[in-house]
C-alpha atoms as a PDB file:
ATOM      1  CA  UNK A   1     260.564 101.057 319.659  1.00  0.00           C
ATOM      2  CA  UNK A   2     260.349 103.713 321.318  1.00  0.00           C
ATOM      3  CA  UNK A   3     258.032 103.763 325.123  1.00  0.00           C
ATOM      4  CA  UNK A   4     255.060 106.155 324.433  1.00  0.00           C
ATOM      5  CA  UNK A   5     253.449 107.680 327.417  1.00  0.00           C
ATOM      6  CA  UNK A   6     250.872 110.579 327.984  1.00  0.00           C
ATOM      7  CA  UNK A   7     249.748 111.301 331.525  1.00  0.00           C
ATOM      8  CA  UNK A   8     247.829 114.614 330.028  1.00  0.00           C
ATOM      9  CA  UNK A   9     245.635 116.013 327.152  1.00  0.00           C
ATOM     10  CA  UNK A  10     247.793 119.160 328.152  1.00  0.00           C
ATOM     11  CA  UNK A  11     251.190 118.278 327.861  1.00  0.00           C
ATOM     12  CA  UNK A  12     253.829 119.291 325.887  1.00  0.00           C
ATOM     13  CA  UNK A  13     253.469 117.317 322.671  1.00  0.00           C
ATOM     14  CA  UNK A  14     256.426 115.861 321.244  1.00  0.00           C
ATOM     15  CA  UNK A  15     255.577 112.661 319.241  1.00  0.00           C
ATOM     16  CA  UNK A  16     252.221 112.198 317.206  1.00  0.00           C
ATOM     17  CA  UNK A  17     250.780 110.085 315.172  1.00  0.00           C
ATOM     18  CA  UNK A  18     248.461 110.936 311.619  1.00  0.00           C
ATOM     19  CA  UNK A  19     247.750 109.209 308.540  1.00  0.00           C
ATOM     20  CA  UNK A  20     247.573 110.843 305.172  1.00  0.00           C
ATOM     21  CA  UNK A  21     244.222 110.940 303.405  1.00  0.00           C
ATOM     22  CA  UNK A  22     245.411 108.969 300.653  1.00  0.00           C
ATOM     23  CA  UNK A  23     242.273 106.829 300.278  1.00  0.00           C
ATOM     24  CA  UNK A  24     239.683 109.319 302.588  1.00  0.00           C
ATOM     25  CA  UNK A  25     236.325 109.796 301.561  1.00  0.00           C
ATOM     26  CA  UNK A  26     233.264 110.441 303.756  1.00  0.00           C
ATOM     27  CA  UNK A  27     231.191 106.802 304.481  1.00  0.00           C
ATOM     28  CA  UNK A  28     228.058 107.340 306.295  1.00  0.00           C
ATOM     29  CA  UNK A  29     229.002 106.202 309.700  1.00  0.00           C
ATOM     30  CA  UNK A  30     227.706 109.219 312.037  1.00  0.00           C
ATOM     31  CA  UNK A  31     225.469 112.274 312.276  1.00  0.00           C
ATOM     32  CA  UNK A  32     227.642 114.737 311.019  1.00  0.00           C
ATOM     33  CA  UNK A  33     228.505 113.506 307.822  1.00  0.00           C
ATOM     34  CA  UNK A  34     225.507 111.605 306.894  1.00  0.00           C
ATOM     35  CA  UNK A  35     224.251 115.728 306.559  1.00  0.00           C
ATOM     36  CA  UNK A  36     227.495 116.386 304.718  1.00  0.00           C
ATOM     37  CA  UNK A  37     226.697 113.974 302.281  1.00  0.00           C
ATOM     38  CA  UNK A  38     222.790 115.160 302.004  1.00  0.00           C
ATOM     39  CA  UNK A  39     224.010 117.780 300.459  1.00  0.00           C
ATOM     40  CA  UNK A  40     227.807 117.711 299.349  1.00  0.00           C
ATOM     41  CA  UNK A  41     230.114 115.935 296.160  1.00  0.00           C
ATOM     42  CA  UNK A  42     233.161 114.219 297.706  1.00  0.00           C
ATOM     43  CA  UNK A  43     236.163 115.622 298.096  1.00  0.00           C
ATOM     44  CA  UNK A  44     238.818 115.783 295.551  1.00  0.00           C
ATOM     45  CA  UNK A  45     242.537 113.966 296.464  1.00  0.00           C
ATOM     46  CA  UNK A  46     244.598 117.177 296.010  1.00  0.00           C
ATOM     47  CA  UNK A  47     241.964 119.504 298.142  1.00  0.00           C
ATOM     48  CA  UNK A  48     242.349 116.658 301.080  1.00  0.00           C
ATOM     49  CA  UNK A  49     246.059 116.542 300.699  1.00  0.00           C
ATOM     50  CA  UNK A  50     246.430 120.168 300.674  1.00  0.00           C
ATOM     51  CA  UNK A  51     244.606 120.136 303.988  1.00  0.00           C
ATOM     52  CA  UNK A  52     245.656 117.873 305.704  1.00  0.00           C
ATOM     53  CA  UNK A  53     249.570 118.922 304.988  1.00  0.00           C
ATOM     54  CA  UNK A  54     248.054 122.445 306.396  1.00  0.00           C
ATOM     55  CA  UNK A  55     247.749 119.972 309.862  1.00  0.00           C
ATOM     56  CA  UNK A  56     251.244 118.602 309.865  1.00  0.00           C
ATOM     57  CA  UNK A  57     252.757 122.168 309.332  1.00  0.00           C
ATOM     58  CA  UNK A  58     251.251 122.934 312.612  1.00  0.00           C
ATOM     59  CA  UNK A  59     252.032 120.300 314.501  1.00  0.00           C
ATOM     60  CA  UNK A  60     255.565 120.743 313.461  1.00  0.00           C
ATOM     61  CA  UNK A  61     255.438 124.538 314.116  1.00  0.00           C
ATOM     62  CA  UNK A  62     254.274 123.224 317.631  1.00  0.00           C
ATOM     63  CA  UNK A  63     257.269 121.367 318.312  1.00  0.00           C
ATOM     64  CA  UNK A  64     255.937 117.769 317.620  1.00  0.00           C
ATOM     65  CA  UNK A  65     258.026 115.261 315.554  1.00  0.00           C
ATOM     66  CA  UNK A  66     254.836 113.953 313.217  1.00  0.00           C
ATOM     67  CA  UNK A  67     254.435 109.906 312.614  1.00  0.00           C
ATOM     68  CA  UNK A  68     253.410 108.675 309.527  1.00  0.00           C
ATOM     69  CA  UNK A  69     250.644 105.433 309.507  1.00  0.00           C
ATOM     70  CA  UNK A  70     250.681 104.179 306.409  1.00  0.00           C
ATOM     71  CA  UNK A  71     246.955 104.393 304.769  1.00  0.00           C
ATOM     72  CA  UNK A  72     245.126 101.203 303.358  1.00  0.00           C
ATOM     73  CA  UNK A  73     242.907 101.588 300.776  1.00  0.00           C
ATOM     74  CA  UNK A  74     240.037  99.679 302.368  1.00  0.00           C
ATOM     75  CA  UNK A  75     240.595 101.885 304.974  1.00  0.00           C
ATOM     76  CA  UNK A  76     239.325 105.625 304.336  1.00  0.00           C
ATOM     77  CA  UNK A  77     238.806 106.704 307.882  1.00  0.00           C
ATOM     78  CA  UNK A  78     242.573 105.258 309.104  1.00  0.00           C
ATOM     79  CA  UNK A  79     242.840 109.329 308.842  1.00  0.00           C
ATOM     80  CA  UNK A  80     241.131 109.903 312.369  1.00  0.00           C
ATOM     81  CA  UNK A  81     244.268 108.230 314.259  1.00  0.00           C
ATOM     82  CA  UNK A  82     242.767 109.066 317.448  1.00  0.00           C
ATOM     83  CA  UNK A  83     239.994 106.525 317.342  1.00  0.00           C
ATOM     84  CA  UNK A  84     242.282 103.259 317.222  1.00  0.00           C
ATOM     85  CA  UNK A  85     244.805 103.461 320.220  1.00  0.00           C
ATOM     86  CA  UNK A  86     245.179 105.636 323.451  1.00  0.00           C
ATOM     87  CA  UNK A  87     248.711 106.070 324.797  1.00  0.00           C
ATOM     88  CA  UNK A  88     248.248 106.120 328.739  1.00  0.00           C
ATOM     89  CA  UNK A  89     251.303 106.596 330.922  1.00  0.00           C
ATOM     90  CA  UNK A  90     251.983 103.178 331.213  1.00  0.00           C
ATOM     91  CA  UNK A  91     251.912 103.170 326.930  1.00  0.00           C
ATOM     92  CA  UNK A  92     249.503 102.282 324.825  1.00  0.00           C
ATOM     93  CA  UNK A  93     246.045 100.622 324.719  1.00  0.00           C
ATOM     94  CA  UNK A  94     244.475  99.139 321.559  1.00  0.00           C
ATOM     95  CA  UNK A  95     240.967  99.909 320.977  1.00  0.00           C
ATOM     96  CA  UNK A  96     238.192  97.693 319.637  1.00  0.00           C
ATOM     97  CA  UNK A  97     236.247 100.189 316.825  1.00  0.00           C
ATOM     98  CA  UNK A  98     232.636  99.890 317.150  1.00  0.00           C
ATOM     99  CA  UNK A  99     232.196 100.648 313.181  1.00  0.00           C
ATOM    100  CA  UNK A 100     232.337  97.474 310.757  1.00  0.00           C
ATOM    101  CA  UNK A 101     234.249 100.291 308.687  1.00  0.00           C
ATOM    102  CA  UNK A 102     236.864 100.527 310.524  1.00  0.00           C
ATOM    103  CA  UNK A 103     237.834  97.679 312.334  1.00  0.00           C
ATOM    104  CA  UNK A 104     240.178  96.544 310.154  1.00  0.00           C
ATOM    105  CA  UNK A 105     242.054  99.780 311.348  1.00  0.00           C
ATOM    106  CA  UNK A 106     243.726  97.575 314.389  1.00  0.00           C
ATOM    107  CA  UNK A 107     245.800  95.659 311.845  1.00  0.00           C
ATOM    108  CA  UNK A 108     248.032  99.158 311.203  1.00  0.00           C
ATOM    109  CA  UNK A 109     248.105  99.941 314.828  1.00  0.00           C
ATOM    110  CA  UNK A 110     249.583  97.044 315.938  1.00  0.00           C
ATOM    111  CA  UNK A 111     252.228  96.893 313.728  1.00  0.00           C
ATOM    112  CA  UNK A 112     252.817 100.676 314.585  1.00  0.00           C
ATOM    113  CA  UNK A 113     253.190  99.582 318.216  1.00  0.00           C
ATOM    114  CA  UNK A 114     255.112  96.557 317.180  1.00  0.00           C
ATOM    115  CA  UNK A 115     252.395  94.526 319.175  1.00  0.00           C
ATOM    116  CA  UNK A 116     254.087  96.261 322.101  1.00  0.00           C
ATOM    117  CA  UNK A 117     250.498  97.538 324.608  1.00  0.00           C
ATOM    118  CA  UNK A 118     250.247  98.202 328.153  1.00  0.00           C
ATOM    119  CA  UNK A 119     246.645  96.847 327.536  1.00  0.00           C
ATOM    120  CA  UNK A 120     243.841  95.560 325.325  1.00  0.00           C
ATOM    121  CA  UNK A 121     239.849  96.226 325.209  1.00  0.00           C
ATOM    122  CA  UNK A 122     238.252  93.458 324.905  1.00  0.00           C
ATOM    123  CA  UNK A 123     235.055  94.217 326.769  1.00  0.00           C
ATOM    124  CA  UNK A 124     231.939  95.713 324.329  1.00  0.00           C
ATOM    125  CA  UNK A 125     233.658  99.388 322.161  1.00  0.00           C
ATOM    126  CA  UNK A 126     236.336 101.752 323.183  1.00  0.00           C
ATOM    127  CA  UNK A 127     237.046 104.083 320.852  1.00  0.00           C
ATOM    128  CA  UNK A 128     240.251 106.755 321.641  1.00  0.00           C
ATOM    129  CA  UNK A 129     237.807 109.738 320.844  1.00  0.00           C
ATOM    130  CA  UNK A 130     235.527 108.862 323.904  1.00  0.00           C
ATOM    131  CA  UNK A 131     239.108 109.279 325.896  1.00  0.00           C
ATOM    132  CA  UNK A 132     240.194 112.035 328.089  1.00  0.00           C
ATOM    133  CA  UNK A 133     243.677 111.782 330.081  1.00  0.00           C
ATOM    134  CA  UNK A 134     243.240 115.646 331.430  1.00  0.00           C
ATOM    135  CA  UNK A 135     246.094 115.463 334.151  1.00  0.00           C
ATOM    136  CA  UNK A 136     247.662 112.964 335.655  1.00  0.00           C
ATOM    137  CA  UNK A 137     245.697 111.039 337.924  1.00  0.00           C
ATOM    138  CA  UNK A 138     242.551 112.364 336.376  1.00  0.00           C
ATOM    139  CA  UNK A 139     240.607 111.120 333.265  1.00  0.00           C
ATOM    140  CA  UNK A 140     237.142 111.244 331.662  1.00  0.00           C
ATOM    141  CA  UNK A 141     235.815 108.473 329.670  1.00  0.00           C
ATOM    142  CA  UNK A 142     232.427 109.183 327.355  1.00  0.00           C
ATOM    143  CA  UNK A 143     230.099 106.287 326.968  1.00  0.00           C
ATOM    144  CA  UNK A 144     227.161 106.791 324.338  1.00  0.00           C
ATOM    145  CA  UNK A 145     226.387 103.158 323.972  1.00  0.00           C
ATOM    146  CA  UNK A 146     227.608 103.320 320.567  1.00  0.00           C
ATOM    147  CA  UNK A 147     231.337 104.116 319.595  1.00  0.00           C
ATOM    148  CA  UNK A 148     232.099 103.426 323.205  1.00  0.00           C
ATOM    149  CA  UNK A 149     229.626 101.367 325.340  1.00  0.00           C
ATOM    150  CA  UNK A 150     229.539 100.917 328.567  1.00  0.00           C
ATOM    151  CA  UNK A 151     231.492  97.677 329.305  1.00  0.00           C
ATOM    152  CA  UNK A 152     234.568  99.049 326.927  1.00  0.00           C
ATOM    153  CA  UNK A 153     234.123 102.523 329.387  1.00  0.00           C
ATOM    154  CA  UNK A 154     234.493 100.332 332.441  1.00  0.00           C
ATOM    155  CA  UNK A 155     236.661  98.312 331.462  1.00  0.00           C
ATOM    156  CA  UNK A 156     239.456 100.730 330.530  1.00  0.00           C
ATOM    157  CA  UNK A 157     238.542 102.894 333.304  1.00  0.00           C
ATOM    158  CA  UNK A 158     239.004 100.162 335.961  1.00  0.00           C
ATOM    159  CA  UNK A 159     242.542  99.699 334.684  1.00  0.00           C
ATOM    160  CA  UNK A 160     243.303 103.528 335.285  1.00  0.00           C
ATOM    161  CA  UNK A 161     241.197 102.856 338.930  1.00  0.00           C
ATOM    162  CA  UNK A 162     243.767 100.112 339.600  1.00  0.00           C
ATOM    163  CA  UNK A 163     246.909 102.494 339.324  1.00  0.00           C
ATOM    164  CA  UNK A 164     245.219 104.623 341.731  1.00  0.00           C
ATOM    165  CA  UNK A 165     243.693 107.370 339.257  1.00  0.00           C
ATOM    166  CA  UNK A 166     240.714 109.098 339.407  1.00  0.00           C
ATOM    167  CA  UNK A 167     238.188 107.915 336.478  1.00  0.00           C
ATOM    168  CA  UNK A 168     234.418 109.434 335.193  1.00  0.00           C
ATOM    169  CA  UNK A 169     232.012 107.781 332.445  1.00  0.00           C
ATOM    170  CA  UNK A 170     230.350 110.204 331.394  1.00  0.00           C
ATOM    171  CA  UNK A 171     227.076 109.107 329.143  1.00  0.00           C
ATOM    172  CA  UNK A 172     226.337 111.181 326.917  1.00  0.00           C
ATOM    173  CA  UNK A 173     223.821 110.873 323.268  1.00  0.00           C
ATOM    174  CA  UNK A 174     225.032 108.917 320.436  1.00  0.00           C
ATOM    175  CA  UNK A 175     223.790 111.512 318.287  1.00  0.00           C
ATOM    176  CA  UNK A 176     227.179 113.507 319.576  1.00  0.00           C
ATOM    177  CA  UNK A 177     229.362 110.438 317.844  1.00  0.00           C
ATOM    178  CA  UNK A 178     232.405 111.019 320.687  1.00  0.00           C
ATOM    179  CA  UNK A 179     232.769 112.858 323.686  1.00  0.00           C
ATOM    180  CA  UNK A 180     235.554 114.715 321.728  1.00  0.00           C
ATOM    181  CA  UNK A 181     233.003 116.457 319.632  1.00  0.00           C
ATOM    182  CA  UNK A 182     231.135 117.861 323.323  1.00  0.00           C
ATOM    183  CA  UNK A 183     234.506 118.505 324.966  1.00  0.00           C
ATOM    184  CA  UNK A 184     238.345 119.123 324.601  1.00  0.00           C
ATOM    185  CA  UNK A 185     241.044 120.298 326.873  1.00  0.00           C
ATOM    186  CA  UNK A 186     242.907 123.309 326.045  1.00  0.00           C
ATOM    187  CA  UNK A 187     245.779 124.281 328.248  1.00  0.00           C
ATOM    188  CA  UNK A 188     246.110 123.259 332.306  1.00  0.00           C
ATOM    189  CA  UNK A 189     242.916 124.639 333.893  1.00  0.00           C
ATOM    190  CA  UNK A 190     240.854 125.254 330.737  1.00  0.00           C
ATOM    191  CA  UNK A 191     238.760 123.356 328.405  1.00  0.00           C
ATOM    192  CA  UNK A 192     236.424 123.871 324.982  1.00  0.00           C
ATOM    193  CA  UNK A 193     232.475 122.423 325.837  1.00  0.00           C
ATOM    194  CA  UNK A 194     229.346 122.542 324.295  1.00  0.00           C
ATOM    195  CA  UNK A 195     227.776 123.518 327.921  1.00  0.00           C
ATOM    196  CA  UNK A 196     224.358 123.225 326.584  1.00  0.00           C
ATOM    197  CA  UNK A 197     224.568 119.656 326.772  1.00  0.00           C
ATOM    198  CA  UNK A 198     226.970 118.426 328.237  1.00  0.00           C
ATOM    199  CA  UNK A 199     225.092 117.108 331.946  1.00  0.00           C
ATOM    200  CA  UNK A 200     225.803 119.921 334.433  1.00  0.00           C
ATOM    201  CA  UNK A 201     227.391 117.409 337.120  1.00  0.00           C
ATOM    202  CA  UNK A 202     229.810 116.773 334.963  1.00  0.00           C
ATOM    203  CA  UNK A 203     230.642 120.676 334.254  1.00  0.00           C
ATOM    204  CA  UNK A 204     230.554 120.655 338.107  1.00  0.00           C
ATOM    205  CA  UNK A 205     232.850 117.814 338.635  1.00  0.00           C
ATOM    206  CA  UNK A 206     235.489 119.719 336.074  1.00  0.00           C
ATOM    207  CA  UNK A 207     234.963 122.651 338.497  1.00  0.00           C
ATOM    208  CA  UNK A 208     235.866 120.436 341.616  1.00  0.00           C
ATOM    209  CA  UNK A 209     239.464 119.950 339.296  1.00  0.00           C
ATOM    210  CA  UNK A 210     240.045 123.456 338.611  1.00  0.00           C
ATOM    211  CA  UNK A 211     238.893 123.018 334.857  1.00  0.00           C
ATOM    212  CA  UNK A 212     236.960 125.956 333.577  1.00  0.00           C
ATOM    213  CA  UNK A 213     235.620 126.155 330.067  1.00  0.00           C
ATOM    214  CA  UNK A 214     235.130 128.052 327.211  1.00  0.00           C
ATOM    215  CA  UNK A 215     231.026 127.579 325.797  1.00  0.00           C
ATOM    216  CA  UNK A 216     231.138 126.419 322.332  1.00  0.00           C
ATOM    217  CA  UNK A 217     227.010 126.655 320.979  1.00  0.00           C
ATOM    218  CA  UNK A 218     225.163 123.178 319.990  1.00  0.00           C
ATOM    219  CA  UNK A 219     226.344 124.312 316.327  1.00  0.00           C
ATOM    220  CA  UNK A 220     229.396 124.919 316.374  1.00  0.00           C
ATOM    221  CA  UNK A 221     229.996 121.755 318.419  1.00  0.00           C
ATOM    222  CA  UNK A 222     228.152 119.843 315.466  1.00  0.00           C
ATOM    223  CA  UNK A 223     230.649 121.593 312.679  1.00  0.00           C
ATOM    224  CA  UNK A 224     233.472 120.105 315.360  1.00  0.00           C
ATOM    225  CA  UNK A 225     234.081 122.967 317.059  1.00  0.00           C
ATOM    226  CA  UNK A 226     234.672 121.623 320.335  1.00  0.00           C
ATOM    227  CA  UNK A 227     237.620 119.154 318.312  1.00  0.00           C
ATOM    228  CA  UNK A 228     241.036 120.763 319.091  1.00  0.00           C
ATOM    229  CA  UNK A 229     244.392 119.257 320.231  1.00  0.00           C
ATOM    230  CA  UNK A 230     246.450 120.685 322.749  1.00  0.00           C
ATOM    231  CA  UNK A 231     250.045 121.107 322.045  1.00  0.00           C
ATOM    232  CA  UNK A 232     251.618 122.152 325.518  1.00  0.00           C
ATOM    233  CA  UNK A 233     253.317 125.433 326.232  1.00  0.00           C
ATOM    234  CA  UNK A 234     249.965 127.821 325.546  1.00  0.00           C
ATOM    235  CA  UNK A 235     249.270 126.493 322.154  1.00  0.00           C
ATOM    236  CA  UNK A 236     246.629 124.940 320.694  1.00  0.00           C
ATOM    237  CA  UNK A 237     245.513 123.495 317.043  1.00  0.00           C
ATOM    238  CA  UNK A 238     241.995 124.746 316.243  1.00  0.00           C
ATOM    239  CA  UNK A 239     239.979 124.126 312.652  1.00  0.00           C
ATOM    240  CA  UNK A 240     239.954 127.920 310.545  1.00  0.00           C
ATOM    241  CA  UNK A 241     236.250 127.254 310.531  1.00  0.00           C
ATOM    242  CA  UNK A 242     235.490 127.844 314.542  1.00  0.00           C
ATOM    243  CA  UNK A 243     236.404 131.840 314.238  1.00  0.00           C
ATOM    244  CA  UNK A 244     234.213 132.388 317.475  1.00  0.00           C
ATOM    245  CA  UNK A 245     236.514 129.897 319.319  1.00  0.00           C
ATOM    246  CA  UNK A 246     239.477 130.354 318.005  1.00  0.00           C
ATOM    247  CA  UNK A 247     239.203 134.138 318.786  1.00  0.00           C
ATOM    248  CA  UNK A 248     238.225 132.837 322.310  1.00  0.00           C
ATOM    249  CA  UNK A 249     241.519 131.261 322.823  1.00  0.00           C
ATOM    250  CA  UNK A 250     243.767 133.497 321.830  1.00  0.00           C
ATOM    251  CA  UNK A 251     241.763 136.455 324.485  1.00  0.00           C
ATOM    252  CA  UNK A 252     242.680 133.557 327.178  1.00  0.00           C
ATOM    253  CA  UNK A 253     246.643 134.417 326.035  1.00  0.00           C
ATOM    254  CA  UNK A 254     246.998 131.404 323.780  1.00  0.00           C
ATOM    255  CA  UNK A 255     248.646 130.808 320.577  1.00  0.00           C
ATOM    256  CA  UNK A 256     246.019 129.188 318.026  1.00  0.00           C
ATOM    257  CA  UNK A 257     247.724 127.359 314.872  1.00  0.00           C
ATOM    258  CA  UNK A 258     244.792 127.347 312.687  1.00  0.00           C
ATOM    259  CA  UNK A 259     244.618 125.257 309.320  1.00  0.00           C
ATOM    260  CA  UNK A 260     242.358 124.739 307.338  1.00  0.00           C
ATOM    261  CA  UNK A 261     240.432 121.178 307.908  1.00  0.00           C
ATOM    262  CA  UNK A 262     237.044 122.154 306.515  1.00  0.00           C
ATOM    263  CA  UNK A 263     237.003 118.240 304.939  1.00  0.00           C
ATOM    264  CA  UNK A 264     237.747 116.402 307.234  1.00  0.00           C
ATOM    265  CA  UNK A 265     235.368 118.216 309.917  1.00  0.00           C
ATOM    266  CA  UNK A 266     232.752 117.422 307.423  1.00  0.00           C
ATOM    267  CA  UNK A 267     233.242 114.158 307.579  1.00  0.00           C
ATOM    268  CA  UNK A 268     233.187 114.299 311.611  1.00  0.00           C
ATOM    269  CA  UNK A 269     236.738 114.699 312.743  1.00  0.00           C
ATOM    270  CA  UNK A 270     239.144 117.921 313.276  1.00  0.00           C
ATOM    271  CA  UNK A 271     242.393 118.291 314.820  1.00  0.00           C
ATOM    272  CA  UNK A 272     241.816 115.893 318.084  1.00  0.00           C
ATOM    273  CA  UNK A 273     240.360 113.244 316.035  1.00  0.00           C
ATOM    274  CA  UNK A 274     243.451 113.182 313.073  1.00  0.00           C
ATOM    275  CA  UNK A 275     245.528 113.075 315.534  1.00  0.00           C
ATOM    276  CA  UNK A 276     246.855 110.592 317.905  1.00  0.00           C
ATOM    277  CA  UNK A 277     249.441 111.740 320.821  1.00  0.00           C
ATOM    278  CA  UNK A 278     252.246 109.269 321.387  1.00  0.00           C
ATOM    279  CA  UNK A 279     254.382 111.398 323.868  1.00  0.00           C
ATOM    280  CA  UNK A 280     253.642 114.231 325.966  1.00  0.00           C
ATOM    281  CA  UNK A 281     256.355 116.189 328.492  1.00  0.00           C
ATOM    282  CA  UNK A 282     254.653 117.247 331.601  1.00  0.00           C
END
């Protein structure tokens, strides 16, 4: 096995972990897709393939050897890999999923891991999406009282507080399913947030750490606009759909890798949420 660590959502990434959408389809577990399926016919097999193939090109093409989690067909969210586990820099933490849906999920990741984590929640919900490592020493943890509750916040925070790092919960409206979806780092110094609600102490507090960020509008955020993964070196993954955002990055000098995920944001995850970091090169 190998030892997985990530001090940073910035880092160079050069391990990662997704699941194919062999068995996807969107369940009615949060805000975004209970509107999807209001008005929308579920996807077809070879449309989700197509896409998601679209993401592991890019990764590649960012440098990142690509990990395969073998899907379970019980299991049609195992596709958002970042919910599950967190890999910290002492390795990786096993979440406890808030969604009867997808609890079964921890069965995969621990034989992934090989049973092999730095730590376990075990207080209330963690979820990895509510997670923010942004540089080392310094981390964000979102707490809606739903996907990640307060005691799982705390808890995982006051391990991070023990190695002498720096750690915010930030509440924030369930409505919003994971911080992720409000907020997403970008390269060293920069981030992606909805600023129009996101609470202004904590845009301040980014300020106090040298993080500026790029305004993403309430709908765009809601169409997961805010969702993108850093890859290290200037370069970012970013949905097709966020065109406004996308052409926002690349006037800030980076390189945007830009497939097509217009399924799987409809369903309430893009690039940050399929994907789960398992090493990262400061």
């Amino acid at each position: 096995m190998a030892d997985w660590t990530v001090s940073s959502e910035t880092g160079a990434l050069t391990d990662v972990l997704v699941c194919p959408p062999d068995h996807y389809r969107w369940i009615p577990t949060n805000t975004i897709v209970r509107r999807t399926l209001a008005g929308a016919q579920q996807p077809s097999a070879m449309a989700l393939a197509a896409q998601h193939k679209e993401l592991v090109h890019a990764l590649r093409q960012g440098g990142a050897q690509v990990h395969v989690l073998p899907p379970e067909p019980h299991l049609p969210y195992m596709v958002y890999t970042r919910d599950s586990a967190v890999v910290t820099p002492w390795g990786p933490v096993l979440c406890q999923l808030e969604r009867p849906q997808r609890r079964g999920e921890y069965a995969g990741i621990i034989d992934f891991h090989a049973a092999r984590f730095w730590r376990k929640s075990s207080a209330g919900t963690l979820e990895g999406g509510d997670i923010h490592v942004m540089k080392p020493g310094v981390a964000v943890v979102g707490a809606s009282g739903g996907r990640t509750d307060l005691a799982g916040a705390e808890q995982f925070a006051g391990w991070l507080r023990a190695e002498g790092w720096e750690v915010r919960v930030e509440p924030f409206d369930e409505h919003f399913l994971h911080l992720d979806v409000l907020f997403c780092m970008a390269t060293p110094g920069l981030a992606v947030a909805c600023l129009d609600v996101l609470d202004p102490d904590f845009i301040a507090w980014l300020k106090g750490h040298g993080i500026r960020c790029i305004d993403v509008p309430y709908r765009d955020a809601m169409a997961l606009g805010c969702n993108i993964l850093a890859l290290g070196g200037g370069r970012v993954v970013s949905a097709r759909g966020s065109a406004g955002l996308n052409a926002a990055l690349r006037a800030e000098g980076l390189s945007v890798l830009d497939p097509d995920l217009s399924l799987f944001t409809a369903g309430g995850g893009g690039p940050h949420c399929l994907t789960c970091p398992l090493k990262r090169e400061e």
